[in-house]
PDB file of N, CA and C in Angstrom:
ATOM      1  N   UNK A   1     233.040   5.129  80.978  1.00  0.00           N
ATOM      2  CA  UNK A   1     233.991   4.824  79.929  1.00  0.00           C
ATOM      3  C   UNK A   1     235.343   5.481  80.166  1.00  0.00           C
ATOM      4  N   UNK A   2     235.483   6.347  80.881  1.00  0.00           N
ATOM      5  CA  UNK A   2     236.321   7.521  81.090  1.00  0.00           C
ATOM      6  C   UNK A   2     237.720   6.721  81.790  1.00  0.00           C
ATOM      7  N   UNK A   3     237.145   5.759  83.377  1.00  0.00           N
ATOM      8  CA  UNK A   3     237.801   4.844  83.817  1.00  0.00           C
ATOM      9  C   UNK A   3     238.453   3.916  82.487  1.00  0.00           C
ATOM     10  N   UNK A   4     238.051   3.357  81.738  1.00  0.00           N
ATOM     11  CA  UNK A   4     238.794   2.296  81.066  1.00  0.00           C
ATOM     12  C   UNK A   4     239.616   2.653  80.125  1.00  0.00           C
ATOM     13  N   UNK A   5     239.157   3.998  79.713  1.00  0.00           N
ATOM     14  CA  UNK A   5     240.320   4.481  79.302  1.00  0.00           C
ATOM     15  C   UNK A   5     242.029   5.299  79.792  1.00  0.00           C
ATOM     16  N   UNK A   6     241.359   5.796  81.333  1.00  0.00           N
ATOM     17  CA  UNK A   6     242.593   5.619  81.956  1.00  0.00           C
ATOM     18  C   UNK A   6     243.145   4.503  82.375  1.00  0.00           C
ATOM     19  N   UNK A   7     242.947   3.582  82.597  1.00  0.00           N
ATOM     20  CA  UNK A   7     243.390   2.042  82.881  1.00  0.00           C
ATOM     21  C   UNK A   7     244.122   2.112  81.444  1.00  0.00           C
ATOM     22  N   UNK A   8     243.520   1.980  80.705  1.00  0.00           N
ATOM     23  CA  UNK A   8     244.732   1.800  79.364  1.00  0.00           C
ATOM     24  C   UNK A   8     245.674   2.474  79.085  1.00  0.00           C
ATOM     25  N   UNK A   9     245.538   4.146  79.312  1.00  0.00           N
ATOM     26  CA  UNK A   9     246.433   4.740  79.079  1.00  0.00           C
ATOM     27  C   UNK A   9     247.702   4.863  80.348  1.00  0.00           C
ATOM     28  N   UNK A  10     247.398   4.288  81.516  1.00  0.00           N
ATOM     29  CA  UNK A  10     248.239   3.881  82.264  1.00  0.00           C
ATOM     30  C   UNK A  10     249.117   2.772  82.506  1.00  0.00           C
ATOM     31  N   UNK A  11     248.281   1.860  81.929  1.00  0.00           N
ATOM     32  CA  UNK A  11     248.905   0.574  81.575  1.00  0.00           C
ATOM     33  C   UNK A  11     250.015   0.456  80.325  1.00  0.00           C
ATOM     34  N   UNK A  12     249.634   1.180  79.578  1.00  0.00           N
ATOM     35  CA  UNK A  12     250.331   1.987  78.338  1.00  0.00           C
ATOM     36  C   UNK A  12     251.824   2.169  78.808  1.00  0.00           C
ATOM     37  N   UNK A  13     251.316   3.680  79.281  1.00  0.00           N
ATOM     38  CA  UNK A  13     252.991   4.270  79.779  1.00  0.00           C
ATOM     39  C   UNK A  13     253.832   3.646  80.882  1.00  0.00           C
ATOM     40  N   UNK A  14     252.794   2.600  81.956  1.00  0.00           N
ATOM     41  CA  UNK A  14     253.944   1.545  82.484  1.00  0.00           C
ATOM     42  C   UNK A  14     254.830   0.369  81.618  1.00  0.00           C
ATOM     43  N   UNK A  15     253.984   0.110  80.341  1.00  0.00           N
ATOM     44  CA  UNK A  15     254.559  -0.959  79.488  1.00  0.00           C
ATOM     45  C   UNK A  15     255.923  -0.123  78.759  1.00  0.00           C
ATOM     46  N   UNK A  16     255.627   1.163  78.392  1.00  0.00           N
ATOM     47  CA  UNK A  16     256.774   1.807  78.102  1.00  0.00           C
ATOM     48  C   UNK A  16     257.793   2.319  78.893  1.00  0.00           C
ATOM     49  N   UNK A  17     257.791   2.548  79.758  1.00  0.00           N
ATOM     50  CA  UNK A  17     258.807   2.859  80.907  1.00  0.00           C
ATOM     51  C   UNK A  17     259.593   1.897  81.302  1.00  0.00           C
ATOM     52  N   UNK A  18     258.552   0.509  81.326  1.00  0.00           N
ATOM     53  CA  UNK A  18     259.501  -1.032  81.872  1.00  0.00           C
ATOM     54  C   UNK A  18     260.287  -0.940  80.640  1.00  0.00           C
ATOM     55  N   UNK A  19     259.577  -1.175  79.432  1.00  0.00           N
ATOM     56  CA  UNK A  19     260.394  -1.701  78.069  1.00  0.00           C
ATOM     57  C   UNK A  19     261.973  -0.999  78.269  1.00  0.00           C
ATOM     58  N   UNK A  20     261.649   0.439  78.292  1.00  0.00           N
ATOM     59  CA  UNK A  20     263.089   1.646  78.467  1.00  0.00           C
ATOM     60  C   UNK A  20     264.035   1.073  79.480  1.00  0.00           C
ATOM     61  N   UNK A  21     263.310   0.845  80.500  1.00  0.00           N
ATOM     62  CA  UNK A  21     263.934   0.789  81.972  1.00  0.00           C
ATOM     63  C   UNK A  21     264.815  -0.683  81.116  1.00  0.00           C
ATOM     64  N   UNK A  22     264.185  -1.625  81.020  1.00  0.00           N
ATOM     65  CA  UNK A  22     264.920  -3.291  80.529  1.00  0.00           C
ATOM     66  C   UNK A  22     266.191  -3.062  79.431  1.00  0.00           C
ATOM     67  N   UNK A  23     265.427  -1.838  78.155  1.00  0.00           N
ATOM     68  CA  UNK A  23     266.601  -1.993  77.137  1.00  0.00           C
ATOM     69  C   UNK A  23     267.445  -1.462  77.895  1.00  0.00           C
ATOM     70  N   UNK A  24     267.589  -0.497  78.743  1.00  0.00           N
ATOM     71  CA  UNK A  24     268.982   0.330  79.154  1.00  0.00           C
ATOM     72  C   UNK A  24     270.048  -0.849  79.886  1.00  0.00           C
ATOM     73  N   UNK A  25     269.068  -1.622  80.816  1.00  0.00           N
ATOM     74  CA  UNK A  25     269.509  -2.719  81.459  1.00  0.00           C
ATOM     75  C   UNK A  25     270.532  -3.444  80.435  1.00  0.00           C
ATOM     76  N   UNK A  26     269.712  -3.774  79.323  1.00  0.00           N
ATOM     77  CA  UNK A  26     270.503  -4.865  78.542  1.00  0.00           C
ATOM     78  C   UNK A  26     271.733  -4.392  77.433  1.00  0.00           C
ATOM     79  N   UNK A  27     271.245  -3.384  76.994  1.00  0.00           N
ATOM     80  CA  UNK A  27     272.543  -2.544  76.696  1.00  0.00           C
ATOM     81  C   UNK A  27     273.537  -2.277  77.175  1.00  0.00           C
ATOM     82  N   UNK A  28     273.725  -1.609  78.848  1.00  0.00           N
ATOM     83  CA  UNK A  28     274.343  -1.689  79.468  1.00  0.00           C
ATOM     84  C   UNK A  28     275.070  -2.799  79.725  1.00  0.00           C
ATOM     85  N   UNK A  29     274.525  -3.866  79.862  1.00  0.00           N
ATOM     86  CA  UNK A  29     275.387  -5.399  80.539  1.00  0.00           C
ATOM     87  C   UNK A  29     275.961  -5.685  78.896  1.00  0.00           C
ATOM     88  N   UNK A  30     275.067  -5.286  77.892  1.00  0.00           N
ATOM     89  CA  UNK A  30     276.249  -6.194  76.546  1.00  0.00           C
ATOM     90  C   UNK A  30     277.437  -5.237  76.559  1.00  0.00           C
ATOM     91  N   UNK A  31     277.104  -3.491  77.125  1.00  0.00           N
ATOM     92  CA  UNK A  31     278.408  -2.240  76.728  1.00  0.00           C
ATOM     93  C   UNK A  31     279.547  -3.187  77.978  1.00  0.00           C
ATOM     94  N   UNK A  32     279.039  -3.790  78.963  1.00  0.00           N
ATOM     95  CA  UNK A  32     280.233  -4.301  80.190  1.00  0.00           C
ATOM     96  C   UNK A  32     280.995  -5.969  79.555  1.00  0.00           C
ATOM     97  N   UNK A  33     280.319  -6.187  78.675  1.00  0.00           N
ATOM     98  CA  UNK A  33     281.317  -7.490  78.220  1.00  0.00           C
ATOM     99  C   UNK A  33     282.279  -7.203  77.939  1.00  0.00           C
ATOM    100  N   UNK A  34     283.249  -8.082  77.759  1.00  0.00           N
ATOM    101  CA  UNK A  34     284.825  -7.995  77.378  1.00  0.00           C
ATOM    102  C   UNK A  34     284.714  -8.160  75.996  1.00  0.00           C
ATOM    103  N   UNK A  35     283.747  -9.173  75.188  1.00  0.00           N
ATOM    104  CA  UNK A  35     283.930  -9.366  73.950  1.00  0.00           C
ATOM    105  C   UNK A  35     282.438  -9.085  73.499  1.00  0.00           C
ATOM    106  N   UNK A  36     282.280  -8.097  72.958  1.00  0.00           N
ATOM    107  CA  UNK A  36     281.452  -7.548  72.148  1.00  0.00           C
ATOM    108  C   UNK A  36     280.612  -7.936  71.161  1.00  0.00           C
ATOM    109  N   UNK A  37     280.083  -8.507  70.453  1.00  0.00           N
ATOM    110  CA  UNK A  37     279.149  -8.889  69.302  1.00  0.00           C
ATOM    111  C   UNK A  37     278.092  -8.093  69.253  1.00  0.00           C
ATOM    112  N   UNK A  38     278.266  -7.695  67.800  1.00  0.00           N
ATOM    113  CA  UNK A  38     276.555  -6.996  67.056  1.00  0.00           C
ATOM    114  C   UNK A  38     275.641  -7.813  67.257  1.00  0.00           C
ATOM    115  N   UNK A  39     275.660  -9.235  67.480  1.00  0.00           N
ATOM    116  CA  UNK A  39     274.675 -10.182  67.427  1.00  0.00           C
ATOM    117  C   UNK A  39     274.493 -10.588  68.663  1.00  0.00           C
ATOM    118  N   UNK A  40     274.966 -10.367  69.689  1.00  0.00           N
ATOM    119  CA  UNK A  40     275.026 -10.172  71.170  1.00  0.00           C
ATOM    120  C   UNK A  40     273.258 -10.163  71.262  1.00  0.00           C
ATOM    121  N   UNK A  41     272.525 -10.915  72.134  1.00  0.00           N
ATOM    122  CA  UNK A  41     271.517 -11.501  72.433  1.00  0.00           C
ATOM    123  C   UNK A  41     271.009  -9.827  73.212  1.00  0.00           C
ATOM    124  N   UNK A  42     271.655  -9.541  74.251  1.00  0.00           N
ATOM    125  CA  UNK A  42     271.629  -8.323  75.052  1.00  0.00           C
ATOM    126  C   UNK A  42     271.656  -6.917  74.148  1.00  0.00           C
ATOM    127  N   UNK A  43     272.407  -7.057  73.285  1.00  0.00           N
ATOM    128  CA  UNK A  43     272.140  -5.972  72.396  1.00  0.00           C
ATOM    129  C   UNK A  43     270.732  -6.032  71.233  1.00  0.00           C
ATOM    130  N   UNK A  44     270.319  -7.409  71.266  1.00  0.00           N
ATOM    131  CA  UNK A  44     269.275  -6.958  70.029  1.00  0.00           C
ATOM    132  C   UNK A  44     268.432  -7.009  71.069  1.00  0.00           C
ATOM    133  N   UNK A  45     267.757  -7.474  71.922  1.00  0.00           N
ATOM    134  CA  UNK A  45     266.907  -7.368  72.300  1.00  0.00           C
ATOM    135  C   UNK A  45     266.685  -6.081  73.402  1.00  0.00           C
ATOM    136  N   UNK A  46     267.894  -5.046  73.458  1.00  0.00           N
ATOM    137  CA  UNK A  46     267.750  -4.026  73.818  1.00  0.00           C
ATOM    138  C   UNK A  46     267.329  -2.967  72.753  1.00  0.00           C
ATOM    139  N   UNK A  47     267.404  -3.249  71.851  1.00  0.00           N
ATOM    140  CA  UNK A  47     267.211  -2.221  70.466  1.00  0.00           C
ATOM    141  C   UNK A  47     265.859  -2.340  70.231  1.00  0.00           C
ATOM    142  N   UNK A  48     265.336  -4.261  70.603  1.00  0.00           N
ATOM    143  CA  UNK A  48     264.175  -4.280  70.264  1.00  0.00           C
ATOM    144  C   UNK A  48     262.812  -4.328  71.414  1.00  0.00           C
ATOM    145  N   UNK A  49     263.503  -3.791  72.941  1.00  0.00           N
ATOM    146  CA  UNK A  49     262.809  -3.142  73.559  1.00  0.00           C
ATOM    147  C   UNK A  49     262.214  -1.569  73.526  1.00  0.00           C
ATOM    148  N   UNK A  50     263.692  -0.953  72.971  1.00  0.00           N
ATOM    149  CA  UNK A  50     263.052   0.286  72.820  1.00  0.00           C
ATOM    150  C   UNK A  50     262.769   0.586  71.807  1.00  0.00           C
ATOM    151  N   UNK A  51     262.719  -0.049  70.467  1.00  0.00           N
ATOM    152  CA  UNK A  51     261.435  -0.070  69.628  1.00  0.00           C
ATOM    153  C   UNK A  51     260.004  -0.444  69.797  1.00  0.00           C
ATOM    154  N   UNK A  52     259.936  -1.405  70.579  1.00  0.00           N
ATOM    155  CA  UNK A  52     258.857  -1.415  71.478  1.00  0.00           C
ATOM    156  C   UNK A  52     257.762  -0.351  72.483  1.00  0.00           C
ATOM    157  N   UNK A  53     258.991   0.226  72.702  1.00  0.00           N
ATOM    158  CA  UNK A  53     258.818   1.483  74.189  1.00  0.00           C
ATOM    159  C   UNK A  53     258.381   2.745  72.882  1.00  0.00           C
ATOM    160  N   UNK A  54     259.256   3.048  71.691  1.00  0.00           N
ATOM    161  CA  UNK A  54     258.753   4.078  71.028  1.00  0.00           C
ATOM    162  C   UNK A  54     257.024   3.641  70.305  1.00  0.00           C
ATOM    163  N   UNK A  55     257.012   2.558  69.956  1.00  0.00           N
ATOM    164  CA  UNK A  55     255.806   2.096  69.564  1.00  0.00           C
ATOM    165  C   UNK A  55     254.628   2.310  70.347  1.00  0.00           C
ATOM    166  N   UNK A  56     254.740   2.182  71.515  1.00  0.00           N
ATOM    167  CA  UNK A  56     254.035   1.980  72.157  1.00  0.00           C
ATOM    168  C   UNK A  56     253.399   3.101  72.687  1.00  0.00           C
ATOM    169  N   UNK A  57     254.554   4.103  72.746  1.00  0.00           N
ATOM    170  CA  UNK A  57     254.263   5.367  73.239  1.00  0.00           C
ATOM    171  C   UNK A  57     253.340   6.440  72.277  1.00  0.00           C
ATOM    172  N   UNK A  58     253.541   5.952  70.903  1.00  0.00           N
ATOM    173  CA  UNK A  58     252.610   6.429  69.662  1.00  0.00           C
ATOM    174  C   UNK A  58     251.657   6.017  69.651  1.00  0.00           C
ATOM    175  N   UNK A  59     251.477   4.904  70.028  1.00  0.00           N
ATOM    176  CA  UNK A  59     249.788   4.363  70.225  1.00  0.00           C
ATOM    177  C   UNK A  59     249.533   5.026  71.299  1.00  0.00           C
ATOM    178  N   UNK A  60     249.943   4.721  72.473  1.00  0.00           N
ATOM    179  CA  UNK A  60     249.454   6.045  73.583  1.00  0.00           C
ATOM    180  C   UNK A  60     249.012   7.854  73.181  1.00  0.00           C
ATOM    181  N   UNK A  61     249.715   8.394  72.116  1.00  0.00           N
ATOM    182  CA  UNK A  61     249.626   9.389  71.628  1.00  0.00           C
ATOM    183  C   UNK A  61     248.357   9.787  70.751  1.00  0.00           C
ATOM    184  N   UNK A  62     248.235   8.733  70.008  1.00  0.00           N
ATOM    185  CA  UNK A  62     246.932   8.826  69.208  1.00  0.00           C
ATOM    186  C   UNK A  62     245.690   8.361  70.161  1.00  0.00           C
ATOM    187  N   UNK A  63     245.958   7.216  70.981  1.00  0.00           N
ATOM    188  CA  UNK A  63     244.837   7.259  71.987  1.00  0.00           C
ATOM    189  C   UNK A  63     244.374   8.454  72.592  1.00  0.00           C
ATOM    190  N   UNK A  64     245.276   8.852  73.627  1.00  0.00           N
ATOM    191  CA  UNK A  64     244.944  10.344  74.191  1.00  0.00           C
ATOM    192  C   UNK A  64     244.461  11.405  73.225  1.00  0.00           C
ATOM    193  N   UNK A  65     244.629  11.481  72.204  1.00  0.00           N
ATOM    194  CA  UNK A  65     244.485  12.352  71.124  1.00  0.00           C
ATOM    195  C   UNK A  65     243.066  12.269  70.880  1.00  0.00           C
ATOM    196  N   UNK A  66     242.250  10.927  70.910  1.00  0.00           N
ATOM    197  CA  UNK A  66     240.915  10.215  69.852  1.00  0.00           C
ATOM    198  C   UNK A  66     240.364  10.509  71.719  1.00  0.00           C
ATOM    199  N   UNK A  67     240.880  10.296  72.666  1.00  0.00           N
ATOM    200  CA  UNK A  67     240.209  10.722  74.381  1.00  0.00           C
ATOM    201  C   UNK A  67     240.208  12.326  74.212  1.00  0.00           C
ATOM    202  N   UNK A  68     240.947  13.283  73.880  1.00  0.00           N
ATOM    203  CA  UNK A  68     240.323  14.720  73.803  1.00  0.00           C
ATOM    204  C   UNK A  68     239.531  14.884  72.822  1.00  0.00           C
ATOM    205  N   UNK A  69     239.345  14.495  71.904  1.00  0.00           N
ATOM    206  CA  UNK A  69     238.603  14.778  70.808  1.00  0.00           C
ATOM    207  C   UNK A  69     236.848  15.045  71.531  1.00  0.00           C
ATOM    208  N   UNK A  70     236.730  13.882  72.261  1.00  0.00           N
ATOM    209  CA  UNK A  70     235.515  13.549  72.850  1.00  0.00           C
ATOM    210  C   UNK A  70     235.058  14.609  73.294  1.00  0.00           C
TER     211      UNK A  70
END
C-alpha cells in the first residue's frame, strides 16, 4: 500500500509544480502585453492555476499527514 501512496503523493507535487511553473508563464506573457486587461484570458487563468497549485498542495498535506498517522 505504501507504493500507491507514494505514486500519489508524487503525482501530487508534480501537478503542483506544473500548475506554478504554467501560472508564472501566463502571468508573465499577460505582464509583457502592451494593452493590459483584468479580463485578459492569460491573467485569469494564471490566478486560476495557482489556485489550483495551492489546492492541491493542501490535499497533499493532509494526505501525508493521514500516511504518518499510520
Amino acid at each position: 500500500m505504501q507504493l500507491i501512496t507514494d505514486l500519489t503523493l508524487y503525482s501530487g507535487i508534480a501537478a503542483s509544480v506544473l500548475a506554478i511553473t504554467l501560472a508564472i508563464y501566463l502571468i508573465l506573457m499577460w505582464f509583457r502585453q502592451e494593452n493590459r486587461l483584468l479580463t485578459n484570458l492569460p491573467l485569469m487563468f494564471g490566478v486560476v492555476f495557482i489556485a489550483h497549485a495551492i489546492s492541491q498542495f493542501m490535499v497533499l498535506l493532509s494526505t501525508s499527514g493521514e500516511r504518518l498517522d499510520n
